[in-house]
N, C-alpha and C. Protein backbone atom coordinates (compact mmCIF):
# COMPACT_ATOMS: atom_id res chain seq x y z
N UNK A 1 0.82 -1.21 0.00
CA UNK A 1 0.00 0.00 0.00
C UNK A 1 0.85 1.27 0.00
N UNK A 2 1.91 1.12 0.37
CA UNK A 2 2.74 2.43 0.80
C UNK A 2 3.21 3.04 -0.69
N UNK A 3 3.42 2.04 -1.30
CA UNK A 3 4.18 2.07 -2.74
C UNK A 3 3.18 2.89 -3.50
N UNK A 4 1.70 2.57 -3.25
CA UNK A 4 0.65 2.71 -4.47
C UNK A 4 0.09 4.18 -3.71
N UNK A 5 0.29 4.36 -2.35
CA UNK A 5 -0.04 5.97 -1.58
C UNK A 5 1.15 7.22 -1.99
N UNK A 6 2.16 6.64 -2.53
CA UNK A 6 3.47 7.75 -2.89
C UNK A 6 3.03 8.67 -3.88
N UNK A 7 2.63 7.86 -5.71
CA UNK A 7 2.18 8.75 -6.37
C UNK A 7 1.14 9.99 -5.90
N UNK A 8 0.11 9.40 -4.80
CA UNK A 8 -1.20 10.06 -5.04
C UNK A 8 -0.61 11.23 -3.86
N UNK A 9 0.70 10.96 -3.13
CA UNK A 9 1.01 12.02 -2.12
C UNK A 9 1.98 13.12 -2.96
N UNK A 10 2.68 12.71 -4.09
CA UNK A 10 3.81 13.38 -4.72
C UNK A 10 2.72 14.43 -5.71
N UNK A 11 1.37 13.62 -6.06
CA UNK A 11 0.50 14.76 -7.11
C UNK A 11 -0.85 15.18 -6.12
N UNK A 12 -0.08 15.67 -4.83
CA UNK A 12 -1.09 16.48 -4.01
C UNK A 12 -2.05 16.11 -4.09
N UNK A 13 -2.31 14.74 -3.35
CA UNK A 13 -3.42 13.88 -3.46
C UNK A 13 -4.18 13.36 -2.03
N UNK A 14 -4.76 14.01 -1.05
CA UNK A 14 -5.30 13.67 0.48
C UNK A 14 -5.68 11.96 0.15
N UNK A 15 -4.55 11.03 1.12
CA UNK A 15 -5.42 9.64 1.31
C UNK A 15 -6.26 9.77 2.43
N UNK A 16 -6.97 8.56 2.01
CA UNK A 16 -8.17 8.83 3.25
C UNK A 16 -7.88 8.01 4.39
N UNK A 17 -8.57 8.06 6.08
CA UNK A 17 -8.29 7.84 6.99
C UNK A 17 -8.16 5.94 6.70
N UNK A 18 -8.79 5.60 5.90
CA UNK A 18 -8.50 4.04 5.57
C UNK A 18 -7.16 3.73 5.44
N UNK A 19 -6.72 4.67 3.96
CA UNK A 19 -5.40 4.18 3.42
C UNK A 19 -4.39 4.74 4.24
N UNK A 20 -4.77 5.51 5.33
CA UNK A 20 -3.58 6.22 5.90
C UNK A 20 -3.05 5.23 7.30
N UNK A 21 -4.41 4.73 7.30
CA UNK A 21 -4.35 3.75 8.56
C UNK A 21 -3.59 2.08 8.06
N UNK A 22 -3.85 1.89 6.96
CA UNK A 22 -3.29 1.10 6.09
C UNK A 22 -1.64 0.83 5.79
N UNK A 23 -1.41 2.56 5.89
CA UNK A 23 0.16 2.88 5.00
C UNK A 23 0.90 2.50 6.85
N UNK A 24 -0.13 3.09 7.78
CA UNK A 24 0.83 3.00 8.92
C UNK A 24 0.89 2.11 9.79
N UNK A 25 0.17 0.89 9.44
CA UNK A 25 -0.04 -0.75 9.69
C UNK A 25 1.04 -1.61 9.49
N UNK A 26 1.09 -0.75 7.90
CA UNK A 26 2.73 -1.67 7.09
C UNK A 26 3.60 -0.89 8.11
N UNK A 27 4.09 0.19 7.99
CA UNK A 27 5.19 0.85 8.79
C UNK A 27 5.02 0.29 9.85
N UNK A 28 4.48 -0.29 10.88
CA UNK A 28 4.51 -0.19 12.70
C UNK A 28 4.55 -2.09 12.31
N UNK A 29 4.56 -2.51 11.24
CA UNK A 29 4.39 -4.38 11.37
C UNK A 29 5.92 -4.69 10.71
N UNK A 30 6.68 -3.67 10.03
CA UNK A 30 7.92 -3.48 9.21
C UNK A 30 7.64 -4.42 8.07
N UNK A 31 6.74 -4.09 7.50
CA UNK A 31 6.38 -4.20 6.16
C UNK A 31 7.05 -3.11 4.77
N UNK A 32 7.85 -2.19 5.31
CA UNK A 32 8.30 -1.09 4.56
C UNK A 32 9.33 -0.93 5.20
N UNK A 33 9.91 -0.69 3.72
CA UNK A 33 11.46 -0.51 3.66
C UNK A 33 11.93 0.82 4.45
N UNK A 34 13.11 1.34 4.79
CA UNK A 34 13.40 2.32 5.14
C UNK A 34 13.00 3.37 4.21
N UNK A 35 13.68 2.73 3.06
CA UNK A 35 13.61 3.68 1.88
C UNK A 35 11.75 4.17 1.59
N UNK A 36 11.16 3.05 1.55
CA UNK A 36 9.59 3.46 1.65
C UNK A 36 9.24 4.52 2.53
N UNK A 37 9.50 3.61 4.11
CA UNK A 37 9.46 4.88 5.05
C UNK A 37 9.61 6.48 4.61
N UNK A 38 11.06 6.83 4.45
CA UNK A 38 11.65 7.70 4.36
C UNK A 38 10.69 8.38 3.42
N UNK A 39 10.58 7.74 2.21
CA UNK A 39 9.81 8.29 1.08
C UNK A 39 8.47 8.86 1.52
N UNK A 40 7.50 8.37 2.23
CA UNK A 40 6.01 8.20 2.17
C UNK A 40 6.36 9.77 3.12
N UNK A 41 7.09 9.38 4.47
CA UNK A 41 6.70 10.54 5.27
C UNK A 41 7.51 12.16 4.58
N UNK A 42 8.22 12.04 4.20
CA UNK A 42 8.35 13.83 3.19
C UNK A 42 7.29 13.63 2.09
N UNK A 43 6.68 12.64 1.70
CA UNK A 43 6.21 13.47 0.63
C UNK A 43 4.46 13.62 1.67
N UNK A 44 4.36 12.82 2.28
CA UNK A 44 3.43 13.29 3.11
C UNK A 44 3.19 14.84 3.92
N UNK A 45 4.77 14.67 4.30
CA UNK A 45 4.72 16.14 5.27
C UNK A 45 4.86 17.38 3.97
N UNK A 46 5.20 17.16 2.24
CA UNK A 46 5.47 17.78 1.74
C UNK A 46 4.17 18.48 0.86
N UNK A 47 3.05 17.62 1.49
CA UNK A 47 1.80 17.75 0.75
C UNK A 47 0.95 18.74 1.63
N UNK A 48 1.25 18.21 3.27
CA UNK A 48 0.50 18.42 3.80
C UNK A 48 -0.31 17.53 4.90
N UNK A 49 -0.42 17.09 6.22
CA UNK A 49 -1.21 15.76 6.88
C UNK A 49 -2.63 16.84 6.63
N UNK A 50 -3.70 15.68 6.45
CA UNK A 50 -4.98 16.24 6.92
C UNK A 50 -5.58 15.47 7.86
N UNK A 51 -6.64 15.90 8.53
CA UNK A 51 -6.94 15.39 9.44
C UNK A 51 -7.49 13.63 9.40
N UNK A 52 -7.75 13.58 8.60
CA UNK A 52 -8.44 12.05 7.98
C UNK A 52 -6.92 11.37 8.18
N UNK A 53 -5.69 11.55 7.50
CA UNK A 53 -4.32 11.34 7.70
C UNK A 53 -3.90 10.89 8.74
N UNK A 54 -4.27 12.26 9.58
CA UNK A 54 -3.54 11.53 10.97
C UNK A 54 -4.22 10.36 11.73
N UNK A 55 -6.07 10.97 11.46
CA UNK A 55 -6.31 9.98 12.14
C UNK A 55 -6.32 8.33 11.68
N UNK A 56 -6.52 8.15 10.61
CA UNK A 56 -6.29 7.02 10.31
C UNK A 56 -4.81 6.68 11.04
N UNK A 57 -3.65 7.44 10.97
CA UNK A 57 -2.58 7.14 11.17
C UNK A 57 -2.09 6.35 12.62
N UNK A 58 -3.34 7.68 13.47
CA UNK A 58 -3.46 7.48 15.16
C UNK A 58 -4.05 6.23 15.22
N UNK A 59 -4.77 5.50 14.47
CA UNK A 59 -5.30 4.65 14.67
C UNK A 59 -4.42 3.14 14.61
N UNK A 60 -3.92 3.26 13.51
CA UNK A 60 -2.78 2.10 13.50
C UNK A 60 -1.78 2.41 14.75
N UNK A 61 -0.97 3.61 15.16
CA UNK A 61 -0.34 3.56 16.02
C UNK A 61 -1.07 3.00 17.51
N UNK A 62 -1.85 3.43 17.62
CA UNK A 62 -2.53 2.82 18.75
C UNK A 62 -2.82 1.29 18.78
N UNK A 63 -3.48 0.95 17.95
CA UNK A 63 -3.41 -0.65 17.68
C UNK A 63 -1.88 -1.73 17.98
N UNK A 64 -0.82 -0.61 17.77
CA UNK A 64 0.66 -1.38 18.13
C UNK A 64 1.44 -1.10 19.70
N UNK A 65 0.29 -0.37 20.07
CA UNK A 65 1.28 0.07 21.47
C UNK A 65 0.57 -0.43 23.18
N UNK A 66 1.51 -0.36 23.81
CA UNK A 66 1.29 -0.95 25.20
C UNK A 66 0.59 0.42 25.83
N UNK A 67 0.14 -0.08 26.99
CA UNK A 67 -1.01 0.78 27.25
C UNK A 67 -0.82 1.08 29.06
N UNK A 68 -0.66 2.10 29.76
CA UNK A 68 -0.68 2.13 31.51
C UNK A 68 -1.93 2.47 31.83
N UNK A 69 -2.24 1.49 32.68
CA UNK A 69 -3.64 1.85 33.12
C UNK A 69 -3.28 1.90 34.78
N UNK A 70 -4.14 3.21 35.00
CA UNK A 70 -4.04 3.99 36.41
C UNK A 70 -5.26 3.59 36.97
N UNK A 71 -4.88 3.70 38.34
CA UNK A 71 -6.27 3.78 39.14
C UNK A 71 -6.83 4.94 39.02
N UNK A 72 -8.00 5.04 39.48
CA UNK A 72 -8.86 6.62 39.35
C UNK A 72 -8.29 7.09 39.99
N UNK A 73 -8.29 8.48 40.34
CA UNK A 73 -8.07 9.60 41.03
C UNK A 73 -9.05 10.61 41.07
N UNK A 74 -8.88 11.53 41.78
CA UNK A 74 -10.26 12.32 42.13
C UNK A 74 -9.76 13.83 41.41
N UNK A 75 -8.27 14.62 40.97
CA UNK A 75 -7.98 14.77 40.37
C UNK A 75 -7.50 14.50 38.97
N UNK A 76 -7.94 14.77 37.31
CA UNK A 76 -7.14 14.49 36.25
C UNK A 76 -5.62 14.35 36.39
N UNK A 77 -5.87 13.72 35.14
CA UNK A 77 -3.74 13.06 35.20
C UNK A 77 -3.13 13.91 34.35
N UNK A 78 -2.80 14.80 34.38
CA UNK A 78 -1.99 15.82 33.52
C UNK A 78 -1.13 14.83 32.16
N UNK A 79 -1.59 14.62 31.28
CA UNK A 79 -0.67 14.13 29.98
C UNK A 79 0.31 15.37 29.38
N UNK A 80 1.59 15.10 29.18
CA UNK A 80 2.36 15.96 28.92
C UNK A 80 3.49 15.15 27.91
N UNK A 81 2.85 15.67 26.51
CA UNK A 81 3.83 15.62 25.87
C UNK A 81 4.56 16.33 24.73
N UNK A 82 5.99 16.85 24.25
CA UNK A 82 6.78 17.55 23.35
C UNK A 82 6.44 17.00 21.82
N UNK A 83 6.40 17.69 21.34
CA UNK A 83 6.46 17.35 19.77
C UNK A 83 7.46 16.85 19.37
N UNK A 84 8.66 17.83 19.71
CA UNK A 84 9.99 17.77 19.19
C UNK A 84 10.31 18.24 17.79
N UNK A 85 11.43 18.27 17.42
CA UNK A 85 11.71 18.95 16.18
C UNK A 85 11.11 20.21 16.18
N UNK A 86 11.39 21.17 17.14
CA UNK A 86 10.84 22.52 17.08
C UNK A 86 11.41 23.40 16.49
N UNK A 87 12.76 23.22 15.81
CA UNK A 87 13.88 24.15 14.79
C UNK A 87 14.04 24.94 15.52
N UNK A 88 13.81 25.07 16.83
CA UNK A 88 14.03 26.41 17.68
C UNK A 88 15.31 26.26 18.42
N UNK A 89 16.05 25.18 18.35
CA UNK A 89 17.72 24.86 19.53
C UNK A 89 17.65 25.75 20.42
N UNK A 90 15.39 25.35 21.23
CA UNK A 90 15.59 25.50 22.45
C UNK A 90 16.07 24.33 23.54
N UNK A 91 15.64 24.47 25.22
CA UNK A 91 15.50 23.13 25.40
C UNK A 91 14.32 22.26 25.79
N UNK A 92 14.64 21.19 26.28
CA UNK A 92 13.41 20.25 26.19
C UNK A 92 12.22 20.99 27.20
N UNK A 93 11.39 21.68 26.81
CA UNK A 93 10.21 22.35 27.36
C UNK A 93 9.38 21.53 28.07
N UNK A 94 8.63 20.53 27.43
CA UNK A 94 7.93 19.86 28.06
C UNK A 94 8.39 18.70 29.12
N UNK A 95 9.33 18.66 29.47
CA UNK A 95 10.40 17.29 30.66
C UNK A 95 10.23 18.15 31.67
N UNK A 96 10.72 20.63 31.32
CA UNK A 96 10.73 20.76 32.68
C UNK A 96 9.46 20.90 33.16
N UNK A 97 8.60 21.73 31.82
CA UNK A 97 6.96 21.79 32.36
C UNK A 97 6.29 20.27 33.41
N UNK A 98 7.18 18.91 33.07
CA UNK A 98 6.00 18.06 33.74
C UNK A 98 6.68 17.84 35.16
N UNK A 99 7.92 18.73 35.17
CA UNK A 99 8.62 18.73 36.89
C UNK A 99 8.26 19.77 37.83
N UNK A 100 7.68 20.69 36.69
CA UNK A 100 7.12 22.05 37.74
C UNK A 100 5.80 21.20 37.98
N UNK A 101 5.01 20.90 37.13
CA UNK A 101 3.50 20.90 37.42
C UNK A 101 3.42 19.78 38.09
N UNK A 102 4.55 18.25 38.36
CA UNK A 102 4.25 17.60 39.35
C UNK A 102 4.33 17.65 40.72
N UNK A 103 5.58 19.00 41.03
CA UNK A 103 6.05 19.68 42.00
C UNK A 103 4.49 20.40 42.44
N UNK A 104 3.58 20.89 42.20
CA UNK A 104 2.86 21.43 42.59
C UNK A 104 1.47 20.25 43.13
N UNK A 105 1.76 19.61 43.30
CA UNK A 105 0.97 18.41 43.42
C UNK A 105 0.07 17.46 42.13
N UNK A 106 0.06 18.13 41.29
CA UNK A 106 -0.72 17.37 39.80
C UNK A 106 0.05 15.98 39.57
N UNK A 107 -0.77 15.30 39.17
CA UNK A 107 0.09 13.81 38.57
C UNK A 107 -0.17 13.98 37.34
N UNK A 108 1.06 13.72 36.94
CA UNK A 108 1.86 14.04 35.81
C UNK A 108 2.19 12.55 35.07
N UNK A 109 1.51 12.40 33.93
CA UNK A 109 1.98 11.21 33.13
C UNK A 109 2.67 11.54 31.77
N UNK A 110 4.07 11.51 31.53
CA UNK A 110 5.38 11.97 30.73
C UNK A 110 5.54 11.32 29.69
N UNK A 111 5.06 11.15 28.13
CA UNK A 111 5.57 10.63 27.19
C UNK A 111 6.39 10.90 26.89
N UNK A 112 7.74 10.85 26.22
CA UNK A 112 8.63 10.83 25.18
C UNK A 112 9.69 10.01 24.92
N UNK A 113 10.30 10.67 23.53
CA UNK A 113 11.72 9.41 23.43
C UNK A 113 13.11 10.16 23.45
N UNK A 114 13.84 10.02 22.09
CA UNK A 114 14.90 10.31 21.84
C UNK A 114 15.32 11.42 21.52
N UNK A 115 15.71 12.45 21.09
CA UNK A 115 15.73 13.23 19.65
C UNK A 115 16.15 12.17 18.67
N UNK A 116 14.95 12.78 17.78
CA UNK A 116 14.63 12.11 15.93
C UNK A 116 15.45 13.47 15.47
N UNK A 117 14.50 14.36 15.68
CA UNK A 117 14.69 15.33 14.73
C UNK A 117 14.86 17.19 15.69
N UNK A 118 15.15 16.59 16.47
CA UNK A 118 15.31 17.83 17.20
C UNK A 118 17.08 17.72 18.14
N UNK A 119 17.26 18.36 18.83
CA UNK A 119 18.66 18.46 19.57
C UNK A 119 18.75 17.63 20.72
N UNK A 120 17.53 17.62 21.65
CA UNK A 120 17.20 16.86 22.92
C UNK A 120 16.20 16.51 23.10
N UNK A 121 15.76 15.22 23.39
CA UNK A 121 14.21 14.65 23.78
C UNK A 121 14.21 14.03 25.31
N UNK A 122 12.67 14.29 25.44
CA UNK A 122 13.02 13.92 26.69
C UNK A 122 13.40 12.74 27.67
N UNK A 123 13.76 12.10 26.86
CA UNK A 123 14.35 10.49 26.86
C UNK A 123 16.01 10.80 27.35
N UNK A 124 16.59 11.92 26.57
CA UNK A 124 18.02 12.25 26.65
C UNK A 124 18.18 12.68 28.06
N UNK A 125 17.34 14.06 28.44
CA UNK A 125 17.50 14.77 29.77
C UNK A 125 17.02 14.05 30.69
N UNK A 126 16.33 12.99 30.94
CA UNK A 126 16.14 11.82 31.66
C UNK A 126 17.03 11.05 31.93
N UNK A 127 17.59 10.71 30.96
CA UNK A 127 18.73 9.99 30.94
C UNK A 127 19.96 10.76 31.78
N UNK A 128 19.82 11.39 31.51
CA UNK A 128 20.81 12.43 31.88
C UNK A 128 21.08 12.61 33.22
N UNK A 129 19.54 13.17 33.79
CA UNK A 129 18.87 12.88 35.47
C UNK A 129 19.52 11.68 35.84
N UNK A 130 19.84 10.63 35.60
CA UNK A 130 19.50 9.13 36.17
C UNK A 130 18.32 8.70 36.07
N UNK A 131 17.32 8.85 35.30
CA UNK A 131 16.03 8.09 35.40
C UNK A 131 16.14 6.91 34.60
N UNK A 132 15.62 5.98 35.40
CA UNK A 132 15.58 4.94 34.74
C UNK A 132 14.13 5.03 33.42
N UNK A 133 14.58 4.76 32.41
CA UNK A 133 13.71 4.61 30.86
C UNK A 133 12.95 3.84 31.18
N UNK A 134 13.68 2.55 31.01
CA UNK A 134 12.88 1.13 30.26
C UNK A 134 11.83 0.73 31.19
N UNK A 135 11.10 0.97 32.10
CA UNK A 135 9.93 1.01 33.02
C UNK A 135 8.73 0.19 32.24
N UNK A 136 8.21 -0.93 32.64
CA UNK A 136 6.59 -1.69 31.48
C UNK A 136 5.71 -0.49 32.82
N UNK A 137 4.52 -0.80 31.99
CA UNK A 137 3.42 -0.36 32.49
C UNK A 137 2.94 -0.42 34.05
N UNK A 138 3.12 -1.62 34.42
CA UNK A 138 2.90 -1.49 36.16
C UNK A 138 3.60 -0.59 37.00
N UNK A 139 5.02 -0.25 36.57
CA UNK A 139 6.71 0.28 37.13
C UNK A 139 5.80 1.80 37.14
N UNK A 140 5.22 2.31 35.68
CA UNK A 140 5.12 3.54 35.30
C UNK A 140 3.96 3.47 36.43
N UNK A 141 2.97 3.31 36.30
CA UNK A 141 2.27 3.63 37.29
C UNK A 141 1.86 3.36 38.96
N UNK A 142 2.93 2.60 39.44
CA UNK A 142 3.15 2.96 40.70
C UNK A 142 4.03 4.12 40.60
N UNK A 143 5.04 4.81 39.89
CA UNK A 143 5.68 6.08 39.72
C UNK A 143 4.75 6.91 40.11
N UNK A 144 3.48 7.11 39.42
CA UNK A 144 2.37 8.07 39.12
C UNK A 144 1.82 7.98 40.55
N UNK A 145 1.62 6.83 40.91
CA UNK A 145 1.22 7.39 42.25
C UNK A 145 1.86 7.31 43.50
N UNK A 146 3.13 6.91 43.77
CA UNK A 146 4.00 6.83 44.91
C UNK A 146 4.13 8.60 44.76
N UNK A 147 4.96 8.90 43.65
CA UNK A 147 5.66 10.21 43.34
C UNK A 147 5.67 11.25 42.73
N UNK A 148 4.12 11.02 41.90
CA UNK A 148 3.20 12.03 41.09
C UNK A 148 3.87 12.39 39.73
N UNK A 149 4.38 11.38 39.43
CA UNK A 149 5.08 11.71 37.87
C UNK A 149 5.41 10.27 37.29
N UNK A 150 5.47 9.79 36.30
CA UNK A 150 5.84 8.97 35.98
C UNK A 150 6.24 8.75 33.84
N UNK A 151 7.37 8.15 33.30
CA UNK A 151 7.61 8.74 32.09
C UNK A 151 8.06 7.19 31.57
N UNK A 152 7.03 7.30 30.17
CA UNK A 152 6.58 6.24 29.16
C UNK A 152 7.86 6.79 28.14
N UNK A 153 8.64 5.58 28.33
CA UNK A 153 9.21 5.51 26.82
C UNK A 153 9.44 5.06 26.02
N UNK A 154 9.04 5.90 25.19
CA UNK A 154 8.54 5.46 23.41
C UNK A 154 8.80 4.05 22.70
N UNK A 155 10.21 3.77 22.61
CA UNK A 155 10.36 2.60 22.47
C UNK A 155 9.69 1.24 23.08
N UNK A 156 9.61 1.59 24.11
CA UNK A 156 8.69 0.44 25.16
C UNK A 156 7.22 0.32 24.98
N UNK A 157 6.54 1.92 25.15
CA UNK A 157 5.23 1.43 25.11
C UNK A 157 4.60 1.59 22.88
N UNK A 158 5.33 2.13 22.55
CA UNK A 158 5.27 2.26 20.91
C UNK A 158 6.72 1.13 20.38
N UNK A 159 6.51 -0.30 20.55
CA UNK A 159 7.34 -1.33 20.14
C UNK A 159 7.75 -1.08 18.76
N UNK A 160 6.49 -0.98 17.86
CA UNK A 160 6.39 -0.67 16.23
C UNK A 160 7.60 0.10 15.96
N UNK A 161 7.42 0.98 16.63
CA UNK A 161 8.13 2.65 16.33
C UNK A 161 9.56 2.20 15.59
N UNK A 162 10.10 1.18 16.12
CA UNK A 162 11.36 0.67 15.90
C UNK A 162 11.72 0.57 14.18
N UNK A 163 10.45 0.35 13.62
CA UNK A 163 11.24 0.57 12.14
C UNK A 163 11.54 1.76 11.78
N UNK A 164 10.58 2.73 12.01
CA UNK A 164 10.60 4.12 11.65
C UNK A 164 12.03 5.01 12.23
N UNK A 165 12.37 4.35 13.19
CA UNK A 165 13.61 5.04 13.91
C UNK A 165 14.79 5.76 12.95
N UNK A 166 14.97 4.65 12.22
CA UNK A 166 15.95 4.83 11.24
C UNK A 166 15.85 6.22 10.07
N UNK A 167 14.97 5.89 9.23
CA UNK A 167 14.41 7.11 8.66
C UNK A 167 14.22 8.00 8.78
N UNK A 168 13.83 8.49 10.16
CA UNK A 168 13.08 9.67 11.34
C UNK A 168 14.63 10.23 11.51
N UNK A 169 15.30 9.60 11.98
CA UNK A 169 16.72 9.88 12.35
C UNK A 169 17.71 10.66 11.23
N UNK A 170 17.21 9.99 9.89
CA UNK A 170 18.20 9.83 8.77
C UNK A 170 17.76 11.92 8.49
N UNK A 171 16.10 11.65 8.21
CA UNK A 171 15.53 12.65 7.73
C UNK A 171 15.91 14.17 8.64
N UNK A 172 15.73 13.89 9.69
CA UNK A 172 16.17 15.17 10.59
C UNK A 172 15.19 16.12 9.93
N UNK A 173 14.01 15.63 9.95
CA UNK A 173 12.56 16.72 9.88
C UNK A 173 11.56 16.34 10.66
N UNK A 174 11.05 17.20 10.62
CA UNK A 174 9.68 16.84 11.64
C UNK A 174 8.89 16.05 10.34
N UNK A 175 7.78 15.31 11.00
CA UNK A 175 7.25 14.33 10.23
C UNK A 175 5.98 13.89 11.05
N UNK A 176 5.16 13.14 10.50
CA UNK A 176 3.67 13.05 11.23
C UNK A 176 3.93 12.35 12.75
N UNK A 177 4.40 11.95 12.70
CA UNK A 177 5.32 11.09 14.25
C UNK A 177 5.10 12.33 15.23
N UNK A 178 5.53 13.48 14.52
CA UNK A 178 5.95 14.76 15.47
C UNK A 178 4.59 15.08 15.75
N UNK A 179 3.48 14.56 14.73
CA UNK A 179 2.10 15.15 15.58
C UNK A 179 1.39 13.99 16.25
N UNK A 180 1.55 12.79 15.75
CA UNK A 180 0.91 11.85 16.58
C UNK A 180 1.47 11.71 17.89
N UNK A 181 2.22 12.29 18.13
CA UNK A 181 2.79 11.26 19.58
C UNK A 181 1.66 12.07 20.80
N UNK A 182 1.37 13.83 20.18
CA UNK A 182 0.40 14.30 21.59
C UNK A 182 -1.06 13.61 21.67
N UNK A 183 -1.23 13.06 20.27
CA UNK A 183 -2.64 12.33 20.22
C UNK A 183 -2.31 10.80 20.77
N UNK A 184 -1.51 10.66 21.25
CA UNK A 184 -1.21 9.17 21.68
C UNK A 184 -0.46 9.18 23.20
N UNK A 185 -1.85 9.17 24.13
CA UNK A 185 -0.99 9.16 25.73
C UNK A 185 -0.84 7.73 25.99
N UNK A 186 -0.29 6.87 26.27
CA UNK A 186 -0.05 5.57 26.63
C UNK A 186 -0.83 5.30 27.77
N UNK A 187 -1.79 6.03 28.21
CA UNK A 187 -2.22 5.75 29.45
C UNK A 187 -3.56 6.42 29.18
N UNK A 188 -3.88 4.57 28.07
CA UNK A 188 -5.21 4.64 27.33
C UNK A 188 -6.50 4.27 28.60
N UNK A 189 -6.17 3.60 30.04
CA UNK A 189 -7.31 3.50 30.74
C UNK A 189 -7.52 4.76 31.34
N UNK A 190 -7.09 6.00 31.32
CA UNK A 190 -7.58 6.74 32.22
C UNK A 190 -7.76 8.28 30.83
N UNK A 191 -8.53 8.90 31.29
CA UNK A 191 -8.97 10.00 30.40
C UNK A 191 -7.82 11.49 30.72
N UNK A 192 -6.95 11.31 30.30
CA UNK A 192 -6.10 12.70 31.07
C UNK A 192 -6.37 13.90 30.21
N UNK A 193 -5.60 14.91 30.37
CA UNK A 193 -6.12 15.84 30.38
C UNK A 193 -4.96 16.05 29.21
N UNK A 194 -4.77 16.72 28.02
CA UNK A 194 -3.83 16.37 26.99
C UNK A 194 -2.88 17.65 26.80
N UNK A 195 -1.91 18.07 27.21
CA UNK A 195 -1.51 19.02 27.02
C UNK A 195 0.01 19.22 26.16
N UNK A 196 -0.24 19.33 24.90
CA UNK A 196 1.61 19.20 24.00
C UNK A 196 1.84 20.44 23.78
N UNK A 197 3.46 20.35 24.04
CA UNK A 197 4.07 21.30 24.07
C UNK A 197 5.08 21.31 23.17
């Protein structure tokens, strides 16, 4: 499918939330080559995502990823996540935003990964901290509630992601990745509150 979605993206052509969900089934199962990869997402980002796009897109990504499920709380769970690739060589905004706002008592649930396409992600300045990454789903949410923060990373709870790495990396552009990840909190049992930065 990815092969037969290129022409209709190179002659400014909107696929629909089917084929988009389709193109990103093959990508997250590694059904597509790097080179596919690489290809589909510039000429995608070069057309334009529309909303049918992403969501089809959100939809396959979600279908491949692990999921933290929280107990209720009587306060919302603050979701906080960076886009990345902001061309701005600021720094990671959203890692310190989810240390102020857990500092104030909010529980704070932290997506991110690497830098793809930006200078620092919040995977790096974590790293950096000493935080331990590789956390499954139970780890993350006793975090969330022993210590009011807790941080999903990408690789772990988005397994798929792993083909795309390469390409994402190679390309050093922002790319639909950069918008799905705020539509995708890993912490699909509880309704948080969505805030990307």
């Amino acid at each position: 499918m990815i092969v037969s979605a290129l022409p209709k993206l190179i002659n400014h052509e909107d696929l629909s939330q089917s084929e988009a969900e389709i193109v990103m089934n093959q990508i997250m199962s590694g059904d597509a080559t790097p080179a596919e990869i690489g290809a589909y997402l510039i000429a995608l980002r070069m057309k334009g995502e529309t909303v049918d796009e992403i969501t089809g897109s959100a939809r396959a990504m979600r279908a491949h990823s692990l999921k933290v499920i929280l107990p209720e709380y009587n306060e919302d769970i603050l979701d906080i996540v960076g886009t990345g690739g902001d061309g701005s060589n600021s720094f990671n905004i959203s890692t310190a935003a989810a240390f102020v706002i857990a500092a104030t008592g909010r529980k704070v649930a932290k997506h991110g990964n690497r830098a793809a396409s930006s200078k620092c992600g919040s995977a790096d300045v974590l790293e950096a901290a000493g935080v331990a990454l590789e956390l499954g789903p139970e780890h993350v949410a006793k975090c969330i509630e022993k210590v009011g923060i807790g941080f999903m990373f990408a690789p772990i709870y988005h397994p798929a992601m792993k083909h795309a790495i390469v390409p994402r990396r190679e390309l050093k552009q922002r790319t639909i990745f950069n918008i799905l990840g705020p539509y995708h909190q890993p912490c699909g049992g509880h309704p948080p509150v969505n805030w990307s930065i």
